[in-house]
PDB file of N, CA and C in Angstrom:
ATOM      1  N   UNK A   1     124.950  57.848 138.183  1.00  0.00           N
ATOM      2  CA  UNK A   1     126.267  57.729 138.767  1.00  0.00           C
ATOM      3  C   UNK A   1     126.839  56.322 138.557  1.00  0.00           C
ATOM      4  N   UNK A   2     126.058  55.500 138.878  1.00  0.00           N
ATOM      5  CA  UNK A   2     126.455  54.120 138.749  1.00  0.00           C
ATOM      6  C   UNK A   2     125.019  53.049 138.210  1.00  0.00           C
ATOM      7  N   UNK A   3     125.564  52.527 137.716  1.00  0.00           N
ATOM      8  CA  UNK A   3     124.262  51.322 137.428  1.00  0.00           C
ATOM      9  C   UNK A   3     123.914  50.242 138.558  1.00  0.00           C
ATOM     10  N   UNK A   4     125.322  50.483 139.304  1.00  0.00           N
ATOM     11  CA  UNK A   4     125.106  49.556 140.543  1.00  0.00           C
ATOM     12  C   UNK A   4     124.182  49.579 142.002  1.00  0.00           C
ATOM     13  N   UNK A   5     123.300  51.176 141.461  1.00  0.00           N
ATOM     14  CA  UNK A   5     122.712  51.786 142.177  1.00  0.00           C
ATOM     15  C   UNK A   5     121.300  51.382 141.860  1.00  0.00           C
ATOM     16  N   UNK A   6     120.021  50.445 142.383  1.00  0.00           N
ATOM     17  CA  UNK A   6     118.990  50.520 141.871  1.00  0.00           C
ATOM     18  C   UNK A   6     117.901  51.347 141.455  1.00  0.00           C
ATOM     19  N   UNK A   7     118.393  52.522 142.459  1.00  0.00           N
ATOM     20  CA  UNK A   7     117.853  53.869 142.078  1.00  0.00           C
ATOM     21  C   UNK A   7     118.074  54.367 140.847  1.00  0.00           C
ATOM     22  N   UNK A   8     119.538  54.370 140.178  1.00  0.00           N
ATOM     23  CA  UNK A   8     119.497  54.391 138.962  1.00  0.00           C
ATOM     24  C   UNK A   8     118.782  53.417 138.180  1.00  0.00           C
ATOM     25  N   UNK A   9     119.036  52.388 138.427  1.00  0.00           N
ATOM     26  CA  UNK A   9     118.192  51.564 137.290  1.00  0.00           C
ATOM     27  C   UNK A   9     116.308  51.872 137.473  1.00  0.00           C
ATOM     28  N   UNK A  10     116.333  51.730 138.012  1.00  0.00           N
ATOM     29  CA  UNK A  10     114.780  52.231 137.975  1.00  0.00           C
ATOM     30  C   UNK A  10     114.463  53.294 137.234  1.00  0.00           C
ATOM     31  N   UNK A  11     115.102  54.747 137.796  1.00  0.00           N
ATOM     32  CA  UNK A  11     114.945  55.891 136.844  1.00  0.00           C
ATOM     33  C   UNK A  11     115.355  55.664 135.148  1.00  0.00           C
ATOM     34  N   UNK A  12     116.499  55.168 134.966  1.00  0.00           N
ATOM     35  CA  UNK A  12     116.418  54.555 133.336  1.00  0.00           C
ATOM     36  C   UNK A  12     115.871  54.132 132.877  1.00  0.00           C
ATOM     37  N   UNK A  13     115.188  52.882 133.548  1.00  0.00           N
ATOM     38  CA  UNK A  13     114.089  52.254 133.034  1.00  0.00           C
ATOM     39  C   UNK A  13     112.918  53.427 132.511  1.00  0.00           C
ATOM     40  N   UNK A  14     112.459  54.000 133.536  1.00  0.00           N
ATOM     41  CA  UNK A  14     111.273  54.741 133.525  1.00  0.00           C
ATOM     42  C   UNK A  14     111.787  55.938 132.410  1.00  0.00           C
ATOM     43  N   UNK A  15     112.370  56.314 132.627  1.00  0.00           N
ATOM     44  CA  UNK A  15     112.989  57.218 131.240  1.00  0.00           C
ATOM     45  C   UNK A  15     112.964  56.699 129.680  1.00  0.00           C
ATOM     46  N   UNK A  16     113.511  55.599 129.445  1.00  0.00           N
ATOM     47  CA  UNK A  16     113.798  54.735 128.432  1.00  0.00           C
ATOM     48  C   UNK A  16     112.414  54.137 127.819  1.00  0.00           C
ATOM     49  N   UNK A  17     111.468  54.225 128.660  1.00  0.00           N
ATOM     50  CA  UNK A  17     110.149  53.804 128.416  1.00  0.00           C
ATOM     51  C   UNK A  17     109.741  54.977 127.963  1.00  0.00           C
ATOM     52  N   UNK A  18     109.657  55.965 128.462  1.00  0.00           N
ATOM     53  CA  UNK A  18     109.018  57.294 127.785  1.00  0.00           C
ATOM     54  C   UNK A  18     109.527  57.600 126.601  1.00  0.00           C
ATOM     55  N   UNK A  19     111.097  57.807 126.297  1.00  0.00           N
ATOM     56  CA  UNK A  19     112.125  58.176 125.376  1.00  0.00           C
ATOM     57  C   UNK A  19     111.187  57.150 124.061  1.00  0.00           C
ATOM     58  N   UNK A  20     111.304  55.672 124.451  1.00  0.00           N
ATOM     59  CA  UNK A  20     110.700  54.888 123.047  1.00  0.00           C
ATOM     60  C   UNK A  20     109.146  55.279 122.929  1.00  0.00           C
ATOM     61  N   UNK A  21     108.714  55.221 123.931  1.00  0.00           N
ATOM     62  CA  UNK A  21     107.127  55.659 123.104  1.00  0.00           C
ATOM     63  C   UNK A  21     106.880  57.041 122.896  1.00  0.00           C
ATOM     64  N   UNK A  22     107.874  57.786 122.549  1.00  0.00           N
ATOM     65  CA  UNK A  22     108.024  58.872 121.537  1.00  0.00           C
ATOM     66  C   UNK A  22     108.668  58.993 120.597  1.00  0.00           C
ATOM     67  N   UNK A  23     108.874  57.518 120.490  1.00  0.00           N
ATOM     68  CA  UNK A  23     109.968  57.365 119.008  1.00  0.00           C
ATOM     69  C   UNK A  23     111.176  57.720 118.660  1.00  0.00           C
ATOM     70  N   UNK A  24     111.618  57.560 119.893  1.00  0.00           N
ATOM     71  CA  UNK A  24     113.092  58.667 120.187  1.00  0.00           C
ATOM     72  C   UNK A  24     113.918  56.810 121.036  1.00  0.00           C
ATOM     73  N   UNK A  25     115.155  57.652 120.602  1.00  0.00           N
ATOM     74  CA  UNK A  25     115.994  56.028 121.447  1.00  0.00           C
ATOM     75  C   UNK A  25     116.878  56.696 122.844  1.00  0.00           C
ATOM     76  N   UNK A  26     116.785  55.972 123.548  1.00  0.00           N
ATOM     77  CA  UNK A  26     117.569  56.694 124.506  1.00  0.00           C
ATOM     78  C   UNK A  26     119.555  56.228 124.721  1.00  0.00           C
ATOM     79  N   UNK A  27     120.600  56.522 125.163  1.00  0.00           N
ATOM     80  CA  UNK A  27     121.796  56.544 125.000  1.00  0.00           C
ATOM     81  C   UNK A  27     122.273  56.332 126.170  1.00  0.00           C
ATOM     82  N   UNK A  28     122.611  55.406 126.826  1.00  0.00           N
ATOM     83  CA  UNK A  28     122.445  54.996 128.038  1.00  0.00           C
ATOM     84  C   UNK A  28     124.061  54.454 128.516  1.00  0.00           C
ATOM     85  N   UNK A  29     124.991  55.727 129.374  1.00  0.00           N
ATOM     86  CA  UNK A  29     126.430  55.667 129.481  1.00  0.00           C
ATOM     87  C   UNK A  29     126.456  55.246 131.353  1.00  0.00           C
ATOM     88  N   UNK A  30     127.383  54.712 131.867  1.00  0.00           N
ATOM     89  CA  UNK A  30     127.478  54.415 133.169  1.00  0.00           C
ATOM     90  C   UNK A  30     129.213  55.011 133.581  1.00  0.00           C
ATOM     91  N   UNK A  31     129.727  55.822 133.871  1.00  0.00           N
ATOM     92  CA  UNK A  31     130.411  56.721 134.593  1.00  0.00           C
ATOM     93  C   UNK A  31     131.759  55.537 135.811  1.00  0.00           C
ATOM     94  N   UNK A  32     130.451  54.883 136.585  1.00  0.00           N
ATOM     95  CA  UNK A  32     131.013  53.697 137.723  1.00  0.00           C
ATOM     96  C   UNK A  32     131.562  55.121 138.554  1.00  0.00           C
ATOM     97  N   UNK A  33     131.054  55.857 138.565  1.00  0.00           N
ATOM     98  CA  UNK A  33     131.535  57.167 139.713  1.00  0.00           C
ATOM     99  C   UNK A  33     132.798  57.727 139.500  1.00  0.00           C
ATOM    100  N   UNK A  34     133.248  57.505 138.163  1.00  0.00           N
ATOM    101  CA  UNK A  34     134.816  58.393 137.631  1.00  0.00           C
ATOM    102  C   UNK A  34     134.228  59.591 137.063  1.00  0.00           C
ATOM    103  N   UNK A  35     134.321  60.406 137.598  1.00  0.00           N
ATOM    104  CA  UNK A  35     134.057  61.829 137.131  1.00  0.00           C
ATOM    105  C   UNK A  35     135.068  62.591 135.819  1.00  0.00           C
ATOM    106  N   UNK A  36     136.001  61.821 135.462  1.00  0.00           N
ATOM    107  CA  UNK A  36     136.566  62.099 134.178  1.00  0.00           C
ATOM    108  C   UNK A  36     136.241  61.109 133.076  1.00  0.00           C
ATOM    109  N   UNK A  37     135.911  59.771 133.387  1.00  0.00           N
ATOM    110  CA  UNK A  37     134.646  59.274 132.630  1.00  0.00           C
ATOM    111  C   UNK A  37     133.570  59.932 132.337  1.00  0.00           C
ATOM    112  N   UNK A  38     132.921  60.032 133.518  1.00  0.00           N
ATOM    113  CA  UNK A  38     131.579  60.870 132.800  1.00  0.00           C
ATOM    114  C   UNK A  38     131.939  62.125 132.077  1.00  0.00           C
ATOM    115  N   UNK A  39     132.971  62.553 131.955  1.00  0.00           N
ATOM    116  CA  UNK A  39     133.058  64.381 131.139  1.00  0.00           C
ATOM    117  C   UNK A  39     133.220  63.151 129.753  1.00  0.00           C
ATOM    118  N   UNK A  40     134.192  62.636 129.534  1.00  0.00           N
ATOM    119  CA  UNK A  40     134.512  61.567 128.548  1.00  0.00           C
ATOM    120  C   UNK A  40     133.114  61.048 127.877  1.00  0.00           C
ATOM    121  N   UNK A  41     132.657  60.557 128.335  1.00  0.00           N
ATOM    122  CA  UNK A  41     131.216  60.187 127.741  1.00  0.00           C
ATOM    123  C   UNK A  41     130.547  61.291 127.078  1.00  0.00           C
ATOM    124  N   UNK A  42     130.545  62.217 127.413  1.00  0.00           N
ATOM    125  CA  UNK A  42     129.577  63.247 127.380  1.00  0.00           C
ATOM    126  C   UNK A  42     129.942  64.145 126.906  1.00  0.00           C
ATOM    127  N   UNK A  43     131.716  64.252 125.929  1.00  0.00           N
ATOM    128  CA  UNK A  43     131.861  64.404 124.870  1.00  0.00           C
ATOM    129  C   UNK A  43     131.776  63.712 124.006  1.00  0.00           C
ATOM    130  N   UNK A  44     131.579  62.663 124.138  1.00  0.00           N
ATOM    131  CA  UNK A  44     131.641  61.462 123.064  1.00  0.00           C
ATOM    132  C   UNK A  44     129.702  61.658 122.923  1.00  0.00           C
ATOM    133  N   UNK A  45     128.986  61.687 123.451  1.00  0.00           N
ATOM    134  CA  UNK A  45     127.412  62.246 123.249  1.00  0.00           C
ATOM    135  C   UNK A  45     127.495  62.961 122.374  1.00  0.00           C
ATOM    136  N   UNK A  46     127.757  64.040 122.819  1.00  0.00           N
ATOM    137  CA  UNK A  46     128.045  65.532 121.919  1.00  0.00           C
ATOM    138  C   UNK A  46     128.026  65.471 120.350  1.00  0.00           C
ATOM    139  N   UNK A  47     129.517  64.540 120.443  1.00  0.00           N
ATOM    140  CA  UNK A  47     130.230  64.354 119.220  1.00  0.00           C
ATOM    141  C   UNK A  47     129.175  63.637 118.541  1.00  0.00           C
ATOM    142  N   UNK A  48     128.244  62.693 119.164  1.00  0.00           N
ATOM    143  CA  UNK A  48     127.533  61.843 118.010  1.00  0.00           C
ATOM    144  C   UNK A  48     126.285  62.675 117.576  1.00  0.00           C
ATOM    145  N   UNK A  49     125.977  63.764 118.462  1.00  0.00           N
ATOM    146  CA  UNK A  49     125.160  64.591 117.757  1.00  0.00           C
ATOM    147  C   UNK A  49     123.739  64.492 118.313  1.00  0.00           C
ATOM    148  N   UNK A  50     123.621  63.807 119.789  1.00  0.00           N
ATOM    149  CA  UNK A  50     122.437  63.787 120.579  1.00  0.00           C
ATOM    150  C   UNK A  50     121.404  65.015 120.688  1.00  0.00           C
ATOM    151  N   UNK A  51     120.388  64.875 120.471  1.00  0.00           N
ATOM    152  CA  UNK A  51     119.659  66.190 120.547  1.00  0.00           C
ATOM    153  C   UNK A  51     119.245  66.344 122.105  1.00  0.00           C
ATOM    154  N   UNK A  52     119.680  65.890 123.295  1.00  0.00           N
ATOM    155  CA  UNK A  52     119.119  66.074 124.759  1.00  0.00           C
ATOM    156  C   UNK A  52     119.909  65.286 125.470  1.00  0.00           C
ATOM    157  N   UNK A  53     120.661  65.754 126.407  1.00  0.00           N
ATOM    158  CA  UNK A  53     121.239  65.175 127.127  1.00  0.00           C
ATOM    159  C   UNK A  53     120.692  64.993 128.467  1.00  0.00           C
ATOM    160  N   UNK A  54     120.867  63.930 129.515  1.00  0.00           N
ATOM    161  CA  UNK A  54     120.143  63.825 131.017  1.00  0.00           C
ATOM    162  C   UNK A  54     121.416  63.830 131.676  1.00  0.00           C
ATOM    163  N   UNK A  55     122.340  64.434 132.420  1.00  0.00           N
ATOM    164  CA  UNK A  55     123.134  64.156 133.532  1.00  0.00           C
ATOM    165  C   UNK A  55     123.308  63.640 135.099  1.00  0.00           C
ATOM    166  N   UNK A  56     123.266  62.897 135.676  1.00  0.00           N
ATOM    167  CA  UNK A  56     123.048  62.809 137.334  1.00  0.00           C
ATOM    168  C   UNK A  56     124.980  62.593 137.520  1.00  0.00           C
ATOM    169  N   UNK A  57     125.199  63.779 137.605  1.00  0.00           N
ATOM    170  CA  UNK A  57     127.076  64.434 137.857  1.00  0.00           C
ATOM    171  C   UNK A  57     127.398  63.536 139.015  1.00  0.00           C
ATOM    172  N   UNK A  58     128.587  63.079 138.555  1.00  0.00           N
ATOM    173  CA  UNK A  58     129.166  62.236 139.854  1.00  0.00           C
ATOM    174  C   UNK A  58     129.674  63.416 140.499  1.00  0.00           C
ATOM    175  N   UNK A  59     130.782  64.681 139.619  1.00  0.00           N
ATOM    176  CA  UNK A  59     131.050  65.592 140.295  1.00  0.00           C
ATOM    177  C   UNK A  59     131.045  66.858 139.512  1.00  0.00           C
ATOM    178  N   UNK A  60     129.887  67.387 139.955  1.00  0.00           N
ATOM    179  CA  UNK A  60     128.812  68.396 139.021  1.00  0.00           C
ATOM    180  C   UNK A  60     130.329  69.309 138.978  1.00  0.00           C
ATOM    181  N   UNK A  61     131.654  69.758 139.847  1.00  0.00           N
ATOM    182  CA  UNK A  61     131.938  70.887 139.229  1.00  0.00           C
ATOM    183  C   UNK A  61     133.453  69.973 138.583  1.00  0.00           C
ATOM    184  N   UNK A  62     133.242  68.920 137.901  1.00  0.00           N
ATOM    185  CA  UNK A  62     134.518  68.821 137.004  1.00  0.00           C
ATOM    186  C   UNK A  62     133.750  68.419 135.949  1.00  0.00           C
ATOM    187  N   UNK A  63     132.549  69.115 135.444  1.00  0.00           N
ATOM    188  CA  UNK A  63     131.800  68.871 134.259  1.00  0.00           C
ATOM    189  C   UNK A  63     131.428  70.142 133.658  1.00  0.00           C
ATOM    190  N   UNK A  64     132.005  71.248 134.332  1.00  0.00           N
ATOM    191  CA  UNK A  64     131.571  72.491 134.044  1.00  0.00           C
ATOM    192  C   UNK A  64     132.259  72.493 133.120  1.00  0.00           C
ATOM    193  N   UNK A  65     132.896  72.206 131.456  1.00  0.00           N
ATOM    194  CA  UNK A  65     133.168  72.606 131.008  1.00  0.00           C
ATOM    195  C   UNK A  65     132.676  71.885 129.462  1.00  0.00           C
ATOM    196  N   UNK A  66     132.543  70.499 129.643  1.00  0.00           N
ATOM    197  CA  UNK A  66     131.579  69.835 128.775  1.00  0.00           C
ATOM    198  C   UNK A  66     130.435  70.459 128.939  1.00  0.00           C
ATOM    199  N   UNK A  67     129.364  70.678 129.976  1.00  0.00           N
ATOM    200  CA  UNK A  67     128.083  71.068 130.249  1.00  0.00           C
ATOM    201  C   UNK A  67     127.701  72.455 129.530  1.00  0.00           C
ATOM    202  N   UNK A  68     128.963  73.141 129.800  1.00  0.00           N
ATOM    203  CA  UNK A  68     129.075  74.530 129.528  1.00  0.00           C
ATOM    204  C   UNK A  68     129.246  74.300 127.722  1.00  0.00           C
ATOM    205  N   UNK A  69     129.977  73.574 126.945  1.00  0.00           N
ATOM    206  CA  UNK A  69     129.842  72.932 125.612  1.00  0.00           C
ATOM    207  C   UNK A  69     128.430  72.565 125.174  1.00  0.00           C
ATOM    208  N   UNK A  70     128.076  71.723 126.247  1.00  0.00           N
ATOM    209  CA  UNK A  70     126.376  71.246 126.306  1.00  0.00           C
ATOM    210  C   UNK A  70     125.327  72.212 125.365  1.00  0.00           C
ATOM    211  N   UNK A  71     125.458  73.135 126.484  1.00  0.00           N
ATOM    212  CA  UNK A  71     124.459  74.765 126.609  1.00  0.00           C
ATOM    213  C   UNK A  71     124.422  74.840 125.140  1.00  0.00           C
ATOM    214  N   UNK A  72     126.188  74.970 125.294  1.00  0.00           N
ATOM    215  CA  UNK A  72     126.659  76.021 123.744  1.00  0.00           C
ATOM    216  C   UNK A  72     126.033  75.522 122.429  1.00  0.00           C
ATOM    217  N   UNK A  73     125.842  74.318 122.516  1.00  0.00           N
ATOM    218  CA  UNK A  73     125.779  73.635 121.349  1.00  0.00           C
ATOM    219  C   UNK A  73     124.217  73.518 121.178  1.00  0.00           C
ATOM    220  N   UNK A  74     123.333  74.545 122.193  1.00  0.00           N
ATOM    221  CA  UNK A  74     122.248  74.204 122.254  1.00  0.00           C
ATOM    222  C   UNK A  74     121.117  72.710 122.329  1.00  0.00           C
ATOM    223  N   UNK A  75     122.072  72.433 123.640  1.00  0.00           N
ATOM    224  CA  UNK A  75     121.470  71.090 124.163  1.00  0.00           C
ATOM    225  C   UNK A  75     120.631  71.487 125.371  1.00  0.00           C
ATOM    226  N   UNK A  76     120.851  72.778 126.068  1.00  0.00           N
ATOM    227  CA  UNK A  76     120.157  73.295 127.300  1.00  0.00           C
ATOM    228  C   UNK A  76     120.669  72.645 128.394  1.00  0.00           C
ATOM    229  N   UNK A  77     120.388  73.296 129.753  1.00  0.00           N
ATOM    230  CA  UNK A  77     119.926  72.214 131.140  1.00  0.00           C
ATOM    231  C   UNK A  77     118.983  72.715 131.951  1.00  0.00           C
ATOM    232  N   UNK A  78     119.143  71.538 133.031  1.00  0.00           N
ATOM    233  CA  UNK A  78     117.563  71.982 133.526  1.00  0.00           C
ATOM    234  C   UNK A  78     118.207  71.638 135.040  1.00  0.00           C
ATOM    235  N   UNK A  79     117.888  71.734 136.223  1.00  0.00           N
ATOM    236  CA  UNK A  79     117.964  71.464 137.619  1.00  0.00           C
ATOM    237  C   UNK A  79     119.167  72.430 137.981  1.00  0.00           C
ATOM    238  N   UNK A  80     119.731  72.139 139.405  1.00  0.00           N
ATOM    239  CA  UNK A  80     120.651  72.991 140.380  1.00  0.00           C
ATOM    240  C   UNK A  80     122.317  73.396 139.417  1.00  0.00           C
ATOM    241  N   UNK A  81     122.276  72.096 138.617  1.00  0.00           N
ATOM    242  CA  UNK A  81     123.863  72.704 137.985  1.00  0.00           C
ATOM    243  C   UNK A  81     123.731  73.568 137.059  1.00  0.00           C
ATOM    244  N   UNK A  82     123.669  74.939 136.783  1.00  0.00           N
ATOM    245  CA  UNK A  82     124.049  75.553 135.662  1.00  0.00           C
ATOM    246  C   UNK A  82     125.514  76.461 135.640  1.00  0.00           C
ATOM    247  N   UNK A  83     125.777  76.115 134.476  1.00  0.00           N
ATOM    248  CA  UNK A  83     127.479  77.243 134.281  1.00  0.00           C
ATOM    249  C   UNK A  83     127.160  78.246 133.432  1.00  0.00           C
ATOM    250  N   UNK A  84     127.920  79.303 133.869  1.00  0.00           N
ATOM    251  CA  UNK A  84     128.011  80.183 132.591  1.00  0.00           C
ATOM    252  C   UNK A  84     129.367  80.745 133.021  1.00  0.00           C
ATOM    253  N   UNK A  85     129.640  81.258 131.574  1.00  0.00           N
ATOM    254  CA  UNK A  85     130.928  81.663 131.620  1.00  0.00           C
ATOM    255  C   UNK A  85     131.197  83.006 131.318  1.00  0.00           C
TER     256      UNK A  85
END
């Protein structure tokens, strides 16, 4: 949601550590809690052709439609938000 959150930074960290010692880079976007930012970002992911996306939704239902792109494009998800259409 925010980077200003240490909870987030911690979990990135710990993510970003796993992501490189699998030889994989991780893509690391900060939102600042604008929920049309984060859809924004996360077409701009998309577009670069990420093979896995991680979300923590500032506002899980104004993302239902990137997410729902997500799926489509066979990126998957995993936890409480899923869309279908």
């Amino acid at each position: 949601m925010t980077m200003n959150n240490e909870f987030y930074t911690i979990i990135s960290e710990e993510v970003a550590y796993r992501v490189e010692a699998e030889g994989d880079r991780m893509i690391l976007r900060d939102p600042a809690l604008d929920p049309v930012r984060q859809a924004s970002q996360i077409w701009e992911l998309l577009d670069m052709g990420i093979s896995a996306l991680v979300v923590a939704p500032v506002d899980a239902d104004s993302l239902a439609d990137v997410l729902t792109e997500a799926r489509d494009r066979g990126k998957g998800h995993c936890g409480r938000y899923r869309y279908r259409r």
